[in-house]
Every structure is written in C-alpha cells, then in structure tokens.
Protein backbone atom coordinates (compact mmCIF):
# COMPACT_ATOMS: atom_id res chain seq x y z
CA UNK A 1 0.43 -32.01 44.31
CA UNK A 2 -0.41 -29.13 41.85
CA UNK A 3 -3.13 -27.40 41.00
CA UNK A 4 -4.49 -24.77 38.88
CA UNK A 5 -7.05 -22.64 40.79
CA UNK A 6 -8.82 -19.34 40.64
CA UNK A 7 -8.32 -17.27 43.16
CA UNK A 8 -11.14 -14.82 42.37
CA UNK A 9 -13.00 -14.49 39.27
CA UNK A 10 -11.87 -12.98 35.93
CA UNK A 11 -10.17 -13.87 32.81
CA UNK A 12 -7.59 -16.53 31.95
CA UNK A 13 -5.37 -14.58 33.85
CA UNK A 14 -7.22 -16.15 36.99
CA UNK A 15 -6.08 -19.18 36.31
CA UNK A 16 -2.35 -19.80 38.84
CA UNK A 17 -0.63 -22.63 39.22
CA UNK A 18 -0.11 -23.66 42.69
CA UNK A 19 1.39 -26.29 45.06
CA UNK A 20 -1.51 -28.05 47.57
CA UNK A 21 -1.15 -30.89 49.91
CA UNK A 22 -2.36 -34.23 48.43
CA UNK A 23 -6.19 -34.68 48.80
CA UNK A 24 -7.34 -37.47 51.30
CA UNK A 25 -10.41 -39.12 50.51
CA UNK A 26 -13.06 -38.99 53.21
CA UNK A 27 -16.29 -41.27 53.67
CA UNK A 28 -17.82 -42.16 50.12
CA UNK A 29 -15.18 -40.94 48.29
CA UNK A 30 -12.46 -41.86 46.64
CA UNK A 31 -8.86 -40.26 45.77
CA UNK A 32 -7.78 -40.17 41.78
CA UNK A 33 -4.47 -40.16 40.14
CA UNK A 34 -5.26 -37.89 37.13
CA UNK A 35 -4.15 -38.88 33.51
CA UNK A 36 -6.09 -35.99 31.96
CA UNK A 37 -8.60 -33.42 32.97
CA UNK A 38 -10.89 -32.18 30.25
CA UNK A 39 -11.67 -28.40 29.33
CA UNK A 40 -14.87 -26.82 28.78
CA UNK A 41 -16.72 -24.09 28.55
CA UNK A 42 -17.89 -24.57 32.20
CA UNK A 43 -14.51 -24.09 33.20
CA UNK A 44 -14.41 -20.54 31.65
CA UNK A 45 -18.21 -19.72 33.29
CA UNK A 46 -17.15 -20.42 36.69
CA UNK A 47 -13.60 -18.88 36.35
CA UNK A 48 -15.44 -15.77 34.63
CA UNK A 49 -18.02 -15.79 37.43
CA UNK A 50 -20.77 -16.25 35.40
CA UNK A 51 -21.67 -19.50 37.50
CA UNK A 52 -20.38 -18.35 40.80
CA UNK A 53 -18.13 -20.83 42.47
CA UNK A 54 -17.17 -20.10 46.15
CA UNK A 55 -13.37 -19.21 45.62
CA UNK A 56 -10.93 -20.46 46.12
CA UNK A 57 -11.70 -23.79 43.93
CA UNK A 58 -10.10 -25.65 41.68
CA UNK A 59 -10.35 -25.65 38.17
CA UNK A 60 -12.19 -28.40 35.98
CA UNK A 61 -15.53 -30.58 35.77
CA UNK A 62 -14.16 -33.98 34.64
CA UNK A 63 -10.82 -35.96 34.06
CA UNK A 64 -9.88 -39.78 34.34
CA UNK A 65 -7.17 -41.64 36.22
CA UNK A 66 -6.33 -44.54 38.24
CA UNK A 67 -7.73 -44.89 42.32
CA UNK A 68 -4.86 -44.18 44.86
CA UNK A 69 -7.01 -44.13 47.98
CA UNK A 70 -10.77 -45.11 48.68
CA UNK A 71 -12.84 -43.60 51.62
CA UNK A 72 -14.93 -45.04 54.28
CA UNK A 73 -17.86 -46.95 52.85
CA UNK A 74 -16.85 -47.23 49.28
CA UNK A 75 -17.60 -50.94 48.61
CA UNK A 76 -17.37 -51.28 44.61
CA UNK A 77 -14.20 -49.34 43.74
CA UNK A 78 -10.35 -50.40 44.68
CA UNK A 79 -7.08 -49.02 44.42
CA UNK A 80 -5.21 -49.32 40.77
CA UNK A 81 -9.33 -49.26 38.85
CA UNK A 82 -9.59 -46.92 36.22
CA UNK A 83 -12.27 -44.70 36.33
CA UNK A 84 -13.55 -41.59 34.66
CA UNK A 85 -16.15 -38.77 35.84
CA UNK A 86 -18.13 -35.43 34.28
CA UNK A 87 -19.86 -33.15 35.53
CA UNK A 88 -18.65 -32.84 39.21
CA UNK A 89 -16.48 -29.41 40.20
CA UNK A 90 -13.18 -29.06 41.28
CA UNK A 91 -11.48 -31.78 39.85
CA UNK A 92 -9.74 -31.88 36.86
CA UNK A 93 -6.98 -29.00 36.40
CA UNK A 94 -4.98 -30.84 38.90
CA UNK A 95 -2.69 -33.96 39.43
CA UNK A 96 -4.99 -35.76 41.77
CA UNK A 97 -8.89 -35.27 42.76
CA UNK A 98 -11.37 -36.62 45.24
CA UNK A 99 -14.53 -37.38 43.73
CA UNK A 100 -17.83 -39.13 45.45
CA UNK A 101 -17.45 -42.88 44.47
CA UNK A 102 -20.94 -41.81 43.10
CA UNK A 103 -20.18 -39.82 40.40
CA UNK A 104 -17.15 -42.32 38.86
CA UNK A 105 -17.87 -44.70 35.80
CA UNK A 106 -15.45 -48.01 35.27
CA UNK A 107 -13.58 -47.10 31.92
CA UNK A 108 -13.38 -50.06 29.47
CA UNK A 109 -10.44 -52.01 28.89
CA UNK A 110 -8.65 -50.92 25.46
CA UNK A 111 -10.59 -46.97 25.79
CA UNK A 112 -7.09 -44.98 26.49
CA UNK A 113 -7.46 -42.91 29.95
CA UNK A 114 -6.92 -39.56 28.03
CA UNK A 115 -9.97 -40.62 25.75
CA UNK A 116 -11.90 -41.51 28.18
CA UNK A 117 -11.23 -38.10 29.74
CA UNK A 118 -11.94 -36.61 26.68
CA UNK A 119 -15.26 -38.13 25.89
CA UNK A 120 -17.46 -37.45 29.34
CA UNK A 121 -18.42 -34.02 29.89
CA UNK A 122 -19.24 -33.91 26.20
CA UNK A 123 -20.19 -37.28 25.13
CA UNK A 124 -22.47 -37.42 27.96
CA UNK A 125 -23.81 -33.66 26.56
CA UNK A 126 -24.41 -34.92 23.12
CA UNK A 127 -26.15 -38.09 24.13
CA UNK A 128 -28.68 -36.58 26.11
CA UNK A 129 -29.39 -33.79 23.64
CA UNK A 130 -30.22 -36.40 20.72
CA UNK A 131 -31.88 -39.37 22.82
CA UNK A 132 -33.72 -36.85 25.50
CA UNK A 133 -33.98 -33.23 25.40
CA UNK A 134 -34.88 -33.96 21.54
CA UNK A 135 -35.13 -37.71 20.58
CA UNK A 136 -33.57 -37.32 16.85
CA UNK A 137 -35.33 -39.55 14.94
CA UNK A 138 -34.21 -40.73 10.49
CA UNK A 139 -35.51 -38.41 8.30
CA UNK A 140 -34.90 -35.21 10.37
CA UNK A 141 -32.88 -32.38 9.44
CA UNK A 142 -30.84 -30.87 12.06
CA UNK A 143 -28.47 -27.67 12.27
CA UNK A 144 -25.61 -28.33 14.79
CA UNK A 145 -23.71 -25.15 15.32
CA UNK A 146 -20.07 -24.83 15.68
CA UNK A 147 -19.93 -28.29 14.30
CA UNK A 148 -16.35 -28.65 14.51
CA UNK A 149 -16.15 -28.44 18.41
CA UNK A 150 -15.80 -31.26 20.66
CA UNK A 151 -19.70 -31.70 21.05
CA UNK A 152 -20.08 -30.76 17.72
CA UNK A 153 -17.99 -33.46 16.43
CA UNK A 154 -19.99 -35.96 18.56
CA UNK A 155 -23.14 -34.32 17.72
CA UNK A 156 -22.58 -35.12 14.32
CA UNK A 157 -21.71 -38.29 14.57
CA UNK A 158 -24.71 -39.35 16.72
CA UNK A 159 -26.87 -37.93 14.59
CA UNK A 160 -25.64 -39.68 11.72
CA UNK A 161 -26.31 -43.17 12.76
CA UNK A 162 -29.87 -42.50 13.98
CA UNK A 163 -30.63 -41.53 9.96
CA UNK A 164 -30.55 -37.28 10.79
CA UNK A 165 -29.65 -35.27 8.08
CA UNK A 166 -27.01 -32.68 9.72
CA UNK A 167 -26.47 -29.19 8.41
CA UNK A 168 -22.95 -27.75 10.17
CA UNK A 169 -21.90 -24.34 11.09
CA UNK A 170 -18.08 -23.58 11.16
CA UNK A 171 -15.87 -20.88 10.75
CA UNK A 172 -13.41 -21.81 8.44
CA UNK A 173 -13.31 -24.58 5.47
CA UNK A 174 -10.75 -26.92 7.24
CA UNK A 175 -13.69 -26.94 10.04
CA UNK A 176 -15.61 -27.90 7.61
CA UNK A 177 -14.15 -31.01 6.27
CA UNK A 178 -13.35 -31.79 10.11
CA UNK A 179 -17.27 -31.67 10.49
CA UNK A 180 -17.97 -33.48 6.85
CA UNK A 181 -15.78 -36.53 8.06
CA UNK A 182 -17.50 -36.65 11.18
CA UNK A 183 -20.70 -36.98 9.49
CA UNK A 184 -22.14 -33.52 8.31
CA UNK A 185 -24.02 -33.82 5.31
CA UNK A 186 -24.04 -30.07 4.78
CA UNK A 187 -21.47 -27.45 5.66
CA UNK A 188 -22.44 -24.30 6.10
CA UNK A 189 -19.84 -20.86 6.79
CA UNK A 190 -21.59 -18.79 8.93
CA UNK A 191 -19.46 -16.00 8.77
CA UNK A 192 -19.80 -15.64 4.27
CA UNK A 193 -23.25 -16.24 4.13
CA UNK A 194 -26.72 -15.58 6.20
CA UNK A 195 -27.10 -18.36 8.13
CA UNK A 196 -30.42 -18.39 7.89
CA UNK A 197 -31.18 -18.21 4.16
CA UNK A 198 -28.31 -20.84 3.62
CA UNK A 199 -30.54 -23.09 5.60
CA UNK A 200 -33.54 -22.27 3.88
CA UNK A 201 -31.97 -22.53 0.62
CA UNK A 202 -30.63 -26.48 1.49
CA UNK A 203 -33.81 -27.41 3.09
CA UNK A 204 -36.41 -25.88 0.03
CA UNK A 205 -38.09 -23.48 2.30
CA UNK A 206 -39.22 -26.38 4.87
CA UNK A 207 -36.61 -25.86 8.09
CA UNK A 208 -35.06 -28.14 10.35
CA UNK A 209 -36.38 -30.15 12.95
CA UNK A 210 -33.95 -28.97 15.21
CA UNK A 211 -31.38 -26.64 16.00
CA UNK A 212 -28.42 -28.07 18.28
CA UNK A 213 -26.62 -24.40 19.61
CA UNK A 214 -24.28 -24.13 22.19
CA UNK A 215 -22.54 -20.91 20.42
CA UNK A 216 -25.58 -18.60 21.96
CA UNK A 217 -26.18 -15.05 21.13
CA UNK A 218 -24.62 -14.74 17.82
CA UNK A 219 -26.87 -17.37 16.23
CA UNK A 220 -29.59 -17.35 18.53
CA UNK A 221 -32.43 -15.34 16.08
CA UNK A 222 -31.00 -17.29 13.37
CA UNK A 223 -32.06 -20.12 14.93
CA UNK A 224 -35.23 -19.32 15.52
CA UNK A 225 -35.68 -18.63 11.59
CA UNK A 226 -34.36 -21.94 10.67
CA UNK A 227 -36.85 -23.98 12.37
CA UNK A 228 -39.79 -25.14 11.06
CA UNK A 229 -43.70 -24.98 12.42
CA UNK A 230 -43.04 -26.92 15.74
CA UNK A 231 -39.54 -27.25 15.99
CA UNK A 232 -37.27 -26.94 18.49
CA UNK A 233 -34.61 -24.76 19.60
CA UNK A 234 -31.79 -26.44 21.79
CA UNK A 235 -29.39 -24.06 23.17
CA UNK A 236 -27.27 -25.95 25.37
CA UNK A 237 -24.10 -23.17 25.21
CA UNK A 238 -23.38 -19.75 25.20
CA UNK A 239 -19.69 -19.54 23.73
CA UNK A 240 -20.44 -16.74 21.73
CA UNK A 241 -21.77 -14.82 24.94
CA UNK A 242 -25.46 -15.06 26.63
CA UNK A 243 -28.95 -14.35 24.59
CA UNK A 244 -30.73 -11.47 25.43
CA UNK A 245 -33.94 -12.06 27.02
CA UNK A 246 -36.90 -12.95 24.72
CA UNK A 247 -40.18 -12.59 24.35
CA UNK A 248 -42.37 -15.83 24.12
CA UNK A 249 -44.26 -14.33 21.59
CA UNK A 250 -41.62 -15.10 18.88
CA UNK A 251 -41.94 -18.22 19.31
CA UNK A 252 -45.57 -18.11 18.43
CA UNK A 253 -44.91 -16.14 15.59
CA UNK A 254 -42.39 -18.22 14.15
CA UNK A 255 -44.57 -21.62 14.09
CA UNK A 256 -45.30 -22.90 17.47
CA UNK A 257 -41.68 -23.40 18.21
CA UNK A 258 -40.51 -24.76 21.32
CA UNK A 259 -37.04 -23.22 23.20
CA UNK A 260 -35.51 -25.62 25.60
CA UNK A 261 -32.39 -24.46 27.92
CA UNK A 262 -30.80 -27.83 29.50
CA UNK A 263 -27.87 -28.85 31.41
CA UNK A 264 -26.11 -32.06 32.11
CA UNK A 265 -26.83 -32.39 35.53
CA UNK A 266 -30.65 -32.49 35.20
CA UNK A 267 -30.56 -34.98 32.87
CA UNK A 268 -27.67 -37.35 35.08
CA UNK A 269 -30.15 -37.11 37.89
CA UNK A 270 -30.07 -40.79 39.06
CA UNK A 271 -26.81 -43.53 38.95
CA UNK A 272 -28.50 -45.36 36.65
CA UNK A 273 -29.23 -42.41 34.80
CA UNK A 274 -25.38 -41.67 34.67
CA UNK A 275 -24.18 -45.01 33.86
CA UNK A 276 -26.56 -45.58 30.78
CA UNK A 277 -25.38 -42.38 29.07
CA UNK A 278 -21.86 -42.78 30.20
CA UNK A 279 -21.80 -46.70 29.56
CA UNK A 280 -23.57 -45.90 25.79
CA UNK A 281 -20.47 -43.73 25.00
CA UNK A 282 -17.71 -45.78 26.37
CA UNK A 283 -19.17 -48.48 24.37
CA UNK A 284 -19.19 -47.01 21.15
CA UNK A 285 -15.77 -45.59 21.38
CA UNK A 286 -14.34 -49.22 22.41
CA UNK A 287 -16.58 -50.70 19.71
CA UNK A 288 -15.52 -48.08 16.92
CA UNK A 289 -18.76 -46.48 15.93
CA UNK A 290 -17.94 -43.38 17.69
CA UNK A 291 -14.82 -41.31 17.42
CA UNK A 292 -12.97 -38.75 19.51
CA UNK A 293 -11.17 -35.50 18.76
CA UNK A 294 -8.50 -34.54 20.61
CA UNK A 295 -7.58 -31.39 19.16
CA UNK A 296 -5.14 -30.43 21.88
CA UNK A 297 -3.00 -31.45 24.97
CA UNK A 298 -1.97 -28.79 27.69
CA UNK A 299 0.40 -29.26 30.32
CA UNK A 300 -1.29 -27.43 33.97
CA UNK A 301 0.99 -24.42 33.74
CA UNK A 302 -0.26 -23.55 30.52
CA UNK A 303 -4.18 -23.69 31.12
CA UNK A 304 -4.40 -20.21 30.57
CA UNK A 305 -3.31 -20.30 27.16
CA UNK A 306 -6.02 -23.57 27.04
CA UNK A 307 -8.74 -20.77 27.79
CA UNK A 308 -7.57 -18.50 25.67
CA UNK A 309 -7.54 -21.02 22.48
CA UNK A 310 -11.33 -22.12 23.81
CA UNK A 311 -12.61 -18.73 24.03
CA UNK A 312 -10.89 -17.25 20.89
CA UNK A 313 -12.42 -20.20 18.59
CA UNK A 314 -8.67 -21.22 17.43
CA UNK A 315 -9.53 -25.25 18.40
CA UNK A 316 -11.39 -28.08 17.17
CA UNK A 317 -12.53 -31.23 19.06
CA UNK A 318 -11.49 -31.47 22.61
CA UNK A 319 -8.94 -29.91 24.77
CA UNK A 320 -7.35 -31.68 27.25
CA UNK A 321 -5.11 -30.68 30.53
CA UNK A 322 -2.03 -33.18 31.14
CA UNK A 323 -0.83 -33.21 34.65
C-alpha cells in the first residue's frame, strides 16, 4: 500500500510518499480500506515536532473507509461496515489503516464516506467546545476566530441553533460570506480593523461571553480584551503560532476571566463519551441541520502542497487526502 510518512521532523518537505506492506490487524483491531483521510493542524504539529511523534510514523489523525480485515476479539465490527474514526495517530495519509475497534464509529447510511471523514476530528472539536468546555447557551455573544475554517464553519453553525449570537474573524470578504452563510451574524476583518475595538463597537461596550480561538498568538491579547467580566477564553489552536506565556494576573485585571486550553482526547475519554459526540454529528449531517465544507481534495503524493495551503491560510472548510 502507500503511505505518506515523516521521516524526521520539519516542514512540508517531511512529508514522502512511500510504498509499505499492507497492515494486518492484530487482537482488537481492525484493518480499514481508506476513502479519505482528513487534514489538520495536528498533522502539521507532529510533522513540525511540536508534538513529538516517535519517527518514523505515518501521517494523519482520522479518515473513513470500509473494514477489510478484523482482529482477534473484535465482536461488533465485520468486513465490508463502514466506519469512521478521529483522533487516533497514524492513520489517515495512507490507503489502508489499523485502528483499535475502540476508537471506530458506524457511519450512517446516506452520510458519504468522504463526509464522514471530513466531519470527525473537527465536528467532534466543535461539539465539545460549545456543549462542554463552554456550554453556549441563547442570548450569548460569541467571537469564533478564523470563522471560515473547517471548525470554524461548524462552530458557527452550532452556535447558531443553540440561539448564540456569533461574531466571525476572517481574512478576506469571500471568507466572510462563507462564514455569514454558515451562520455568523457578524463578520469581522481582522486584518483592516482592531479586532478588539470592532468587537467592542458591535457589542456596545459589554463583550462576549466567549471567545472560540484556535488561530493562537496573533489574537490571543485580543481576546482577552473582548471578553467580558467572567468570560471565557477558549483557545483550542495555535495556527497562527503558540502564545507566549502569561501571567494570571491579566486575567484578574481584565474581569475575572477564565483561560481554558483543551484537547479532544480529554474530552473523548470514555466509548460512550466518543459515540455521543460522534453519533450527535453524524446525525445532524444525515438529518440536514448541519453542513460540511469540503474546501479541498488531495491525492497522497500531493500532501505537501495540502500543508502548505493549511499553514499559508489559502483554504476554507476542510481538507481532505484521497488515496
């Protein structure tokens, strides 16, 4: 089969195609027949090094396919079921993956592999950050940076049926209608205007409830100023680079604010855990409240240029790897 591995840490560059043998599933596991692997900005902090991997590994978090072997001791899963994952290493830049029976979801009859691909990693990401690390609520006000982006999007849209008032960040205009159909109320371009001041100026002084960042260090302190008295700051990425370290003291100083750093895996800590948020997203996308962006398809031998398009802020919704 192929694969796209790092060999040792770095840029894109890192990323090389490469010929392995085909994966056999051992006890608890099963082997999948990839129809898409998602990209993330995971992906680029473990190829970078940032969240050392032991090398060399395989590229990707999360992908969907069809079962083509089952291990030892798997019980609930056969060959030919359709299943998607998130959030477990090593298994989607290539053409087939093991993955622990454990960490696989059933995907929904009439939910297309590649969307299901396409929706767990991030759609598992956005509904934990609106129903747990900060249970959005009608009548907030929330700032969701980079708006535009695949957890963005979803962000948005989340928020918009629980009765949240979203203010977007984007870079460019056509982001911002991207973000406006998606269910921004307010659009905001952070690079014309200071951030923070537009925020106060659409929110009459008062601030947000919450601020939803996974861009990181350039709109970190502007985050802090656009809460208000006992609001929270969710920074969830880094894709503008990591935040300097920070005194607790602004916090105080700023209104009793609260700064929470989370991660998926903490908050898929139990099966059940997994297959609520997982089973709450797959539902809504096979019901039609909820809507994925696929803003681009890859083929493996061009993943670098998929890195390169992530990093340099050129895409919208979610990227995708084809094998």
């Amino acid at each position: 089969m192929r694969a796209v591995i790092v060999e040792e840490p770095g840029g894109p560059e890192a990323l090389t195609l490469v010929e392995r043998e085909t994966p056999d599933p051992g006890p608890g596991e099963v082997r999948v027949d990839l129809a898409a692997g998602g990209i993330n900005f995971i992906d680029v902090y473990q190829r970078e090094g940032r969240y050392p991997m032991e090398t060399p590994f395989v590229g990707g978090n999360e992908g969907a396919g069809v079962v083509s072997a089952v291990g030892e001791g798997v019980e609930d899963i056969a060959v030919g079921d359709r299943v998607a994952w998130g959030m477990t290493p090593q298994t989607g830049y290539a053409e087939q993956a093991v993955v622990p029976a454990a960490r696989l979801v059933p995907v929904p009859d009439g939910i297309e592999l590649e969307v299901a691909a396409a929706a767990m990693l991030q759609g598992m990401t956005a509904h934990y950050l609106v129903n747990s690390t900060f249970e959005a609520q009608e009548g907030q006000t929330a700032v969701v940076t980079a708006a535009a982006g695949g957890v963005g999007l979803l962000l948005c849209q989340l928020l918009r049926d629980k009765g949240v008032r979203v203010i977007g960040t984007v870079g460019s205009e056509e982001k911002g209608e991207l973000a406006t159909a998606h269910g921004a109320s307010d659009i905001v371009l952070y690079r014309e205007v200071d951030l923070a001041q537009e925020v106060d100026r659409l929110t009459d002084g008062e601030g947000v409830h919450v601020v939803y960042d996974g861009v990181g260090k350039d709109t970190f302190d502007a985050g802090i100023q656009m809460l208000r008295p006992r609001g929270m700051l969710v920074l969830f990425g880094a894709a503008s680079g990591a935040v300097p370290p920070v005194d607790p003291m602004v916090l105080n100083g700023n209104g009793s604010l609260f700064l929470t750093r989370p991660t998926l895996g903490d908050y898929l800590a139990t099966r059940e855990e997994l297959l609520w948020r997982a089973g709450d997203i797959l539902g809504a996308i096979a019901d039609g409240s909820l809507e994925i962006s696929i803003g681009g398809r890859y083929p493996l031998a061009d993943a670098q240029r998929a890195h390169e398009d992530l990093e340099g802020g050129r895409t919208t919704g979610k990227l995708l790897l084809i094998p």
